[in-house]
N, C-alpha and C. Protein backbone atom coordinates (compact mmCIF):
# COMPACT_ATOMS: atom_id res chain seq x y z
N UNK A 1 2.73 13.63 0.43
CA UNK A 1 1.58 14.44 0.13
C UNK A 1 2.05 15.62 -0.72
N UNK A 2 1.51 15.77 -1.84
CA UNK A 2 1.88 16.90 -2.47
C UNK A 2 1.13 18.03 -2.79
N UNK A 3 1.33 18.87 -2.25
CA UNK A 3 0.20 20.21 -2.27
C UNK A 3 0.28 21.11 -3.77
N UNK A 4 -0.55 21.18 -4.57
CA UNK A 4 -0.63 22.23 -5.37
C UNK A 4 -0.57 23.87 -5.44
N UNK A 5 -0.02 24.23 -6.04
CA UNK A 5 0.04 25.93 -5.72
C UNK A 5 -0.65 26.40 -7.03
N UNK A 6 -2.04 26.50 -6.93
CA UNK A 6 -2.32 27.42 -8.31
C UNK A 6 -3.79 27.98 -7.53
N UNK A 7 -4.12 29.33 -7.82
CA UNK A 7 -4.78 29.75 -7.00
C UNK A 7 -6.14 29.19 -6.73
N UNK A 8 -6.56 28.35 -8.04
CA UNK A 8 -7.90 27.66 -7.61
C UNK A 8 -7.74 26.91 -6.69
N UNK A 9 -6.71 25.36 -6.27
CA UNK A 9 -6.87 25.13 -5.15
C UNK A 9 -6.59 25.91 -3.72
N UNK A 10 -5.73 26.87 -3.77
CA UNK A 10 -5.61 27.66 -2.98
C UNK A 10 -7.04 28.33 -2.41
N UNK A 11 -7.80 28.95 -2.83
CA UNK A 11 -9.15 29.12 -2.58
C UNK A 11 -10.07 28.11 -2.14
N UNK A 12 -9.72 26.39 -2.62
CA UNK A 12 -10.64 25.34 -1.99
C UNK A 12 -10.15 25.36 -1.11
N UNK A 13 -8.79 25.59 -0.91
CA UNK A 13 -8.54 24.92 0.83
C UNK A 13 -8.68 26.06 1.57
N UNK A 14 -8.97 27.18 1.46
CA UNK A 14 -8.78 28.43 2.52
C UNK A 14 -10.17 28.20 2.41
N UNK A 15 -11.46 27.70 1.77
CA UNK A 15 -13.02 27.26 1.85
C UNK A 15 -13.01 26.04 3.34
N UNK A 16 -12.50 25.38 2.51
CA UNK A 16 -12.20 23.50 3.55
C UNK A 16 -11.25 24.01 4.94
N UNK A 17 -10.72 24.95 5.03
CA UNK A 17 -10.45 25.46 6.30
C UNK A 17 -11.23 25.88 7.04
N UNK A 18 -11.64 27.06 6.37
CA UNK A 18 -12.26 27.38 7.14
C UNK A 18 -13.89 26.52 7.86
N UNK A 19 -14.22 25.89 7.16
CA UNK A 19 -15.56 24.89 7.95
C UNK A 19 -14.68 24.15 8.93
N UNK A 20 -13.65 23.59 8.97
CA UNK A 20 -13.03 22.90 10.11
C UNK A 20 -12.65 24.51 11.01
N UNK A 21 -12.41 25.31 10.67
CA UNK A 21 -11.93 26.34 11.59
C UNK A 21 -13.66 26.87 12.28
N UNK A 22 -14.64 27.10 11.33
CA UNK A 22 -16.17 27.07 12.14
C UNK A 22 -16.76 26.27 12.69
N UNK A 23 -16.23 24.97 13.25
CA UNK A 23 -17.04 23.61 13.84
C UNK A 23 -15.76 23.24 14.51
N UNK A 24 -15.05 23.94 15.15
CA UNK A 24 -14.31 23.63 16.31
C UNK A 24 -14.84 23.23 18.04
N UNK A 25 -16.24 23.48 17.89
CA UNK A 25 -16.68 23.06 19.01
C UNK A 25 -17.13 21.75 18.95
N UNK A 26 -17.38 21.05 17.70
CA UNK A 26 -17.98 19.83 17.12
C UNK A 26 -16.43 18.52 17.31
N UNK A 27 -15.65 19.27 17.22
CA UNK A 27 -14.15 18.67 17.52
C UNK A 27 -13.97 17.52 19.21
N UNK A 28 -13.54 16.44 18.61
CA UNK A 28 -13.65 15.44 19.88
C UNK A 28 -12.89 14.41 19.68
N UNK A 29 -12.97 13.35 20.48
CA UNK A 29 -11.71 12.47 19.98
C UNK A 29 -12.34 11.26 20.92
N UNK A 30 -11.91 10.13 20.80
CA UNK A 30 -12.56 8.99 22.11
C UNK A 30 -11.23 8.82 22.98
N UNK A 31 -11.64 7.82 24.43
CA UNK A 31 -10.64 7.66 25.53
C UNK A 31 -9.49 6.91 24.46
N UNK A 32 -9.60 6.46 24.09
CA UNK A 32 -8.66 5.83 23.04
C UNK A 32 -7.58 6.73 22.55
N UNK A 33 -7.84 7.33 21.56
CA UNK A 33 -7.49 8.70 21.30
C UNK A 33 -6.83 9.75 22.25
N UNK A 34 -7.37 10.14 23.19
CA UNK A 34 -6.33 10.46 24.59
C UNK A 34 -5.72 9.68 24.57
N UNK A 35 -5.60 8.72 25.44
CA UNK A 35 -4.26 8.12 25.29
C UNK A 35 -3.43 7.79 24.50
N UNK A 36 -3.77 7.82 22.96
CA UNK A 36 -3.19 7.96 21.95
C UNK A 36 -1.85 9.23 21.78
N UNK A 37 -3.09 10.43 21.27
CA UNK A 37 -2.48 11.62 21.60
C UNK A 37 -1.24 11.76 22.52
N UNK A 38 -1.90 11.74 23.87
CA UNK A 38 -0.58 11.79 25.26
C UNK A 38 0.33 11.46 24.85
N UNK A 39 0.63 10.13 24.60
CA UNK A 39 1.75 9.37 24.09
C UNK A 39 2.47 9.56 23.37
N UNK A 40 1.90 9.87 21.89
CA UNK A 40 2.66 10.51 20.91
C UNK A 40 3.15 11.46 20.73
N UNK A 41 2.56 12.64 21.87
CA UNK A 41 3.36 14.04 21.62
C UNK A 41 3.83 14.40 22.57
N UNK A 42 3.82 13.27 24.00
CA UNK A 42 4.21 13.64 25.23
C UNK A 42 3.75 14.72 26.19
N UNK A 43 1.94 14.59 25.73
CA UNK A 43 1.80 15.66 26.43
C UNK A 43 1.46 15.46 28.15
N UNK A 44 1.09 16.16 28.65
CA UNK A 44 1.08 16.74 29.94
C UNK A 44 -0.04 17.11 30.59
N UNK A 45 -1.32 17.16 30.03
CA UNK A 45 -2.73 17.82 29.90
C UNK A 45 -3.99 17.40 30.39
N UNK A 46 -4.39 17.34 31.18
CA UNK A 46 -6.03 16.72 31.05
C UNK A 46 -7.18 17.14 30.02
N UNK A 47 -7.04 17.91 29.46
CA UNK A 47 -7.79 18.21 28.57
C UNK A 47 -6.90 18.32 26.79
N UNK A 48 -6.83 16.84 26.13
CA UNK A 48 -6.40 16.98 25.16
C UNK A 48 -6.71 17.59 24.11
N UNK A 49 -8.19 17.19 23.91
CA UNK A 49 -9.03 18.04 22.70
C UNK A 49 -9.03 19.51 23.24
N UNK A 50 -9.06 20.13 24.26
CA UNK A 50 -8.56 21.69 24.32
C UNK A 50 -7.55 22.01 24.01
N UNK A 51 -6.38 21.24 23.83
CA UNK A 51 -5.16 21.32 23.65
C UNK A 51 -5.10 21.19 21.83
N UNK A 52 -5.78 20.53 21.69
CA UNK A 52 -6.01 20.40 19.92
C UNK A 52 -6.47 21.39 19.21
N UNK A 53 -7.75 22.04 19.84
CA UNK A 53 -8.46 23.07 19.34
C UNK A 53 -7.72 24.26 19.51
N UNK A 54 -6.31 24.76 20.56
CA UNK A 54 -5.87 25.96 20.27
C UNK A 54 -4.83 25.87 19.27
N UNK A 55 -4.13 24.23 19.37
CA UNK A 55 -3.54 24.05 18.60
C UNK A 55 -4.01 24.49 17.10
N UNK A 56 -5.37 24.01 16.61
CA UNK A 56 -5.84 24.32 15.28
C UNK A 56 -5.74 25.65 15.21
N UNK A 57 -6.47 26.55 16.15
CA UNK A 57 -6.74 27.76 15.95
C UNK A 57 -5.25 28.37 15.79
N UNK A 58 -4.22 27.81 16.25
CA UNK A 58 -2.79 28.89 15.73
C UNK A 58 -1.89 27.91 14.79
N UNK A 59 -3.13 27.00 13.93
CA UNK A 59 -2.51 25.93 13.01
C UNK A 59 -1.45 27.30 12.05
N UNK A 60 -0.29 26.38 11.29
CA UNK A 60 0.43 27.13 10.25
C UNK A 60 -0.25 27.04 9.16
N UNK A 61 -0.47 25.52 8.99
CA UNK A 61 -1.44 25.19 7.56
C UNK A 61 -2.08 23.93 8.30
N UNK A 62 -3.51 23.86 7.63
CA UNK A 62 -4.44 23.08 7.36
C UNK A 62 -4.83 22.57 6.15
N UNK A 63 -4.83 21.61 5.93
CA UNK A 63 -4.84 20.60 4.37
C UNK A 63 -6.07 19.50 4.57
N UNK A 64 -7.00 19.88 3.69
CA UNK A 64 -7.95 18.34 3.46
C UNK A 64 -7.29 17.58 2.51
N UNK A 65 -7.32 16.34 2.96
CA UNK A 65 -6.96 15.17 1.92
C UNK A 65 -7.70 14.44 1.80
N UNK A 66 -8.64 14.26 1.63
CA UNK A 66 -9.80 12.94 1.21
C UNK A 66 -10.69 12.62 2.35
N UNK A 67 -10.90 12.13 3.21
CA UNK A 67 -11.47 12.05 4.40
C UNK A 67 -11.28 12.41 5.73
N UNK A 68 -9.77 13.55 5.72
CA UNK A 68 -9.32 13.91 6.81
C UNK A 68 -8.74 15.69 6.68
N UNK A 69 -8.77 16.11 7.47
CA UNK A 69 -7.86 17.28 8.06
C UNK A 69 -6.39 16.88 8.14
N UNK A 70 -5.57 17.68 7.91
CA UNK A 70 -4.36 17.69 8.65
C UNK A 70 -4.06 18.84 8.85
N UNK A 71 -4.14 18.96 10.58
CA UNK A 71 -3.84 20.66 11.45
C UNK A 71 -2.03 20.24 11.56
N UNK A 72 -1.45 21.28 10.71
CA UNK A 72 0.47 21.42 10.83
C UNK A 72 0.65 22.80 12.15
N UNK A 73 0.81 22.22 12.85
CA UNK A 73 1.46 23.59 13.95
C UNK A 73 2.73 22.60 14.52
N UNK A 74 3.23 24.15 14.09
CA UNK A 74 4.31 23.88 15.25
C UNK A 74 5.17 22.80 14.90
N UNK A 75 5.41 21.64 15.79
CA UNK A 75 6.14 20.33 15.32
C UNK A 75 5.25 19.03 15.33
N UNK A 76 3.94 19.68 15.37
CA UNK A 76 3.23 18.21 15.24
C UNK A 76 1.73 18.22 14.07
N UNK A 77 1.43 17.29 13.78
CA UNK A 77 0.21 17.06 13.12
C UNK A 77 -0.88 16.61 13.21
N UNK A 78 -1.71 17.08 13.32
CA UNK A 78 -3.35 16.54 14.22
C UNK A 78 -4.14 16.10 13.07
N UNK A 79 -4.41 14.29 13.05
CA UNK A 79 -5.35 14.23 12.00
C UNK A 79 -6.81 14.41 12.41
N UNK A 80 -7.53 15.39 11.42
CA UNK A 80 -9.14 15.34 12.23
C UNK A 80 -10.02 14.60 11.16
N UNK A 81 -11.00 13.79 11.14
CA UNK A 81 -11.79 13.20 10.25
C UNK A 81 -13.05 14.20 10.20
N UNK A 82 -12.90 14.86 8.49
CA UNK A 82 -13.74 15.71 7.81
C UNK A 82 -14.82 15.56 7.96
N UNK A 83 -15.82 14.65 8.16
CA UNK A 83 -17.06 14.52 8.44
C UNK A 83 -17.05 14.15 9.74
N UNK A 84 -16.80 13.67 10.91
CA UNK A 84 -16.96 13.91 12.20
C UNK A 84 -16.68 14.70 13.25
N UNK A 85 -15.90 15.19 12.90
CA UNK A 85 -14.69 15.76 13.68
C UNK A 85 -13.69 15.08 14.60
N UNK A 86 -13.70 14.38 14.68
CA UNK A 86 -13.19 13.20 15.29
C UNK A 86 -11.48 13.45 15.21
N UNK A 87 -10.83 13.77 16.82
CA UNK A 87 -9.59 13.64 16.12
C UNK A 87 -9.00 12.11 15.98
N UNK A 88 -8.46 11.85 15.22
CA UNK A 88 -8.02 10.24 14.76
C UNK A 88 -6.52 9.88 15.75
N UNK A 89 -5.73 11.03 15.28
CA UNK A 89 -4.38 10.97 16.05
C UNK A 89 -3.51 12.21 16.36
N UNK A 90 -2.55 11.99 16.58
CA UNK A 90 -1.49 13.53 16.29
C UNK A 90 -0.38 12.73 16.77
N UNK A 91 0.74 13.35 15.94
CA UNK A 91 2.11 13.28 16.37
C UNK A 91 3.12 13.93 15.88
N UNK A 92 4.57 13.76 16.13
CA UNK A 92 5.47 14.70 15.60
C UNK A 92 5.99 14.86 13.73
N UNK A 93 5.61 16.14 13.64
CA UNK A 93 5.73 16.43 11.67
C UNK A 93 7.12 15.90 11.87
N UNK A 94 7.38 15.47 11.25
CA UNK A 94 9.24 14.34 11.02
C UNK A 94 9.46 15.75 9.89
N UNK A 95 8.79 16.51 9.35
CA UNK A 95 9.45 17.14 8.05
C UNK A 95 10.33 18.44 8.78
């Protein structure tokens, strides 16, 4: 994935952030998805999508790419689907 640095996209994505950062309550995921999640990041939690949403909220960077979010915190990556909110997956950033 290659991110651009010139200030016009810089301004779309601090736009495209922020609507995923204002519809954090719209944020959800299916039983599927839990157990998805768990697995992949080893978590510990009964409440994954709460665990996602603070995650977003102390994201480092957030990136739209075409039909998805990608929340970067920390050592992992949460994909969210841009028009549902739907989280798809998460697992560990390898970068």
């Amino acid at each position: 994935m290659k991110l651009w640095n010139t200030a016009r996209n810089d301004d779309h994505d601090m736009k495209m952030n922020h609507k995923l950062l204002s519809n954090l309550e719209k944020i959800h995921t299916t039983e599927l998805g839990v157990m998805r999640i768990r697995e992949n990041l080893g978590l510990d939690t009964d409440d994954v999508v709460k665990w996602c949403v603070q995650k977003t909220r102390q994201a480092d960077r957030i990136v739209r790419q075409g039909k998805n979010w990608y929340v970067y915190t920390g050592d992992a990556v949460i994909t969210v689907n841009a028009h549902s909110y739907t989280i798809i997956t998460a697992h560990r950033d390898k970068s």
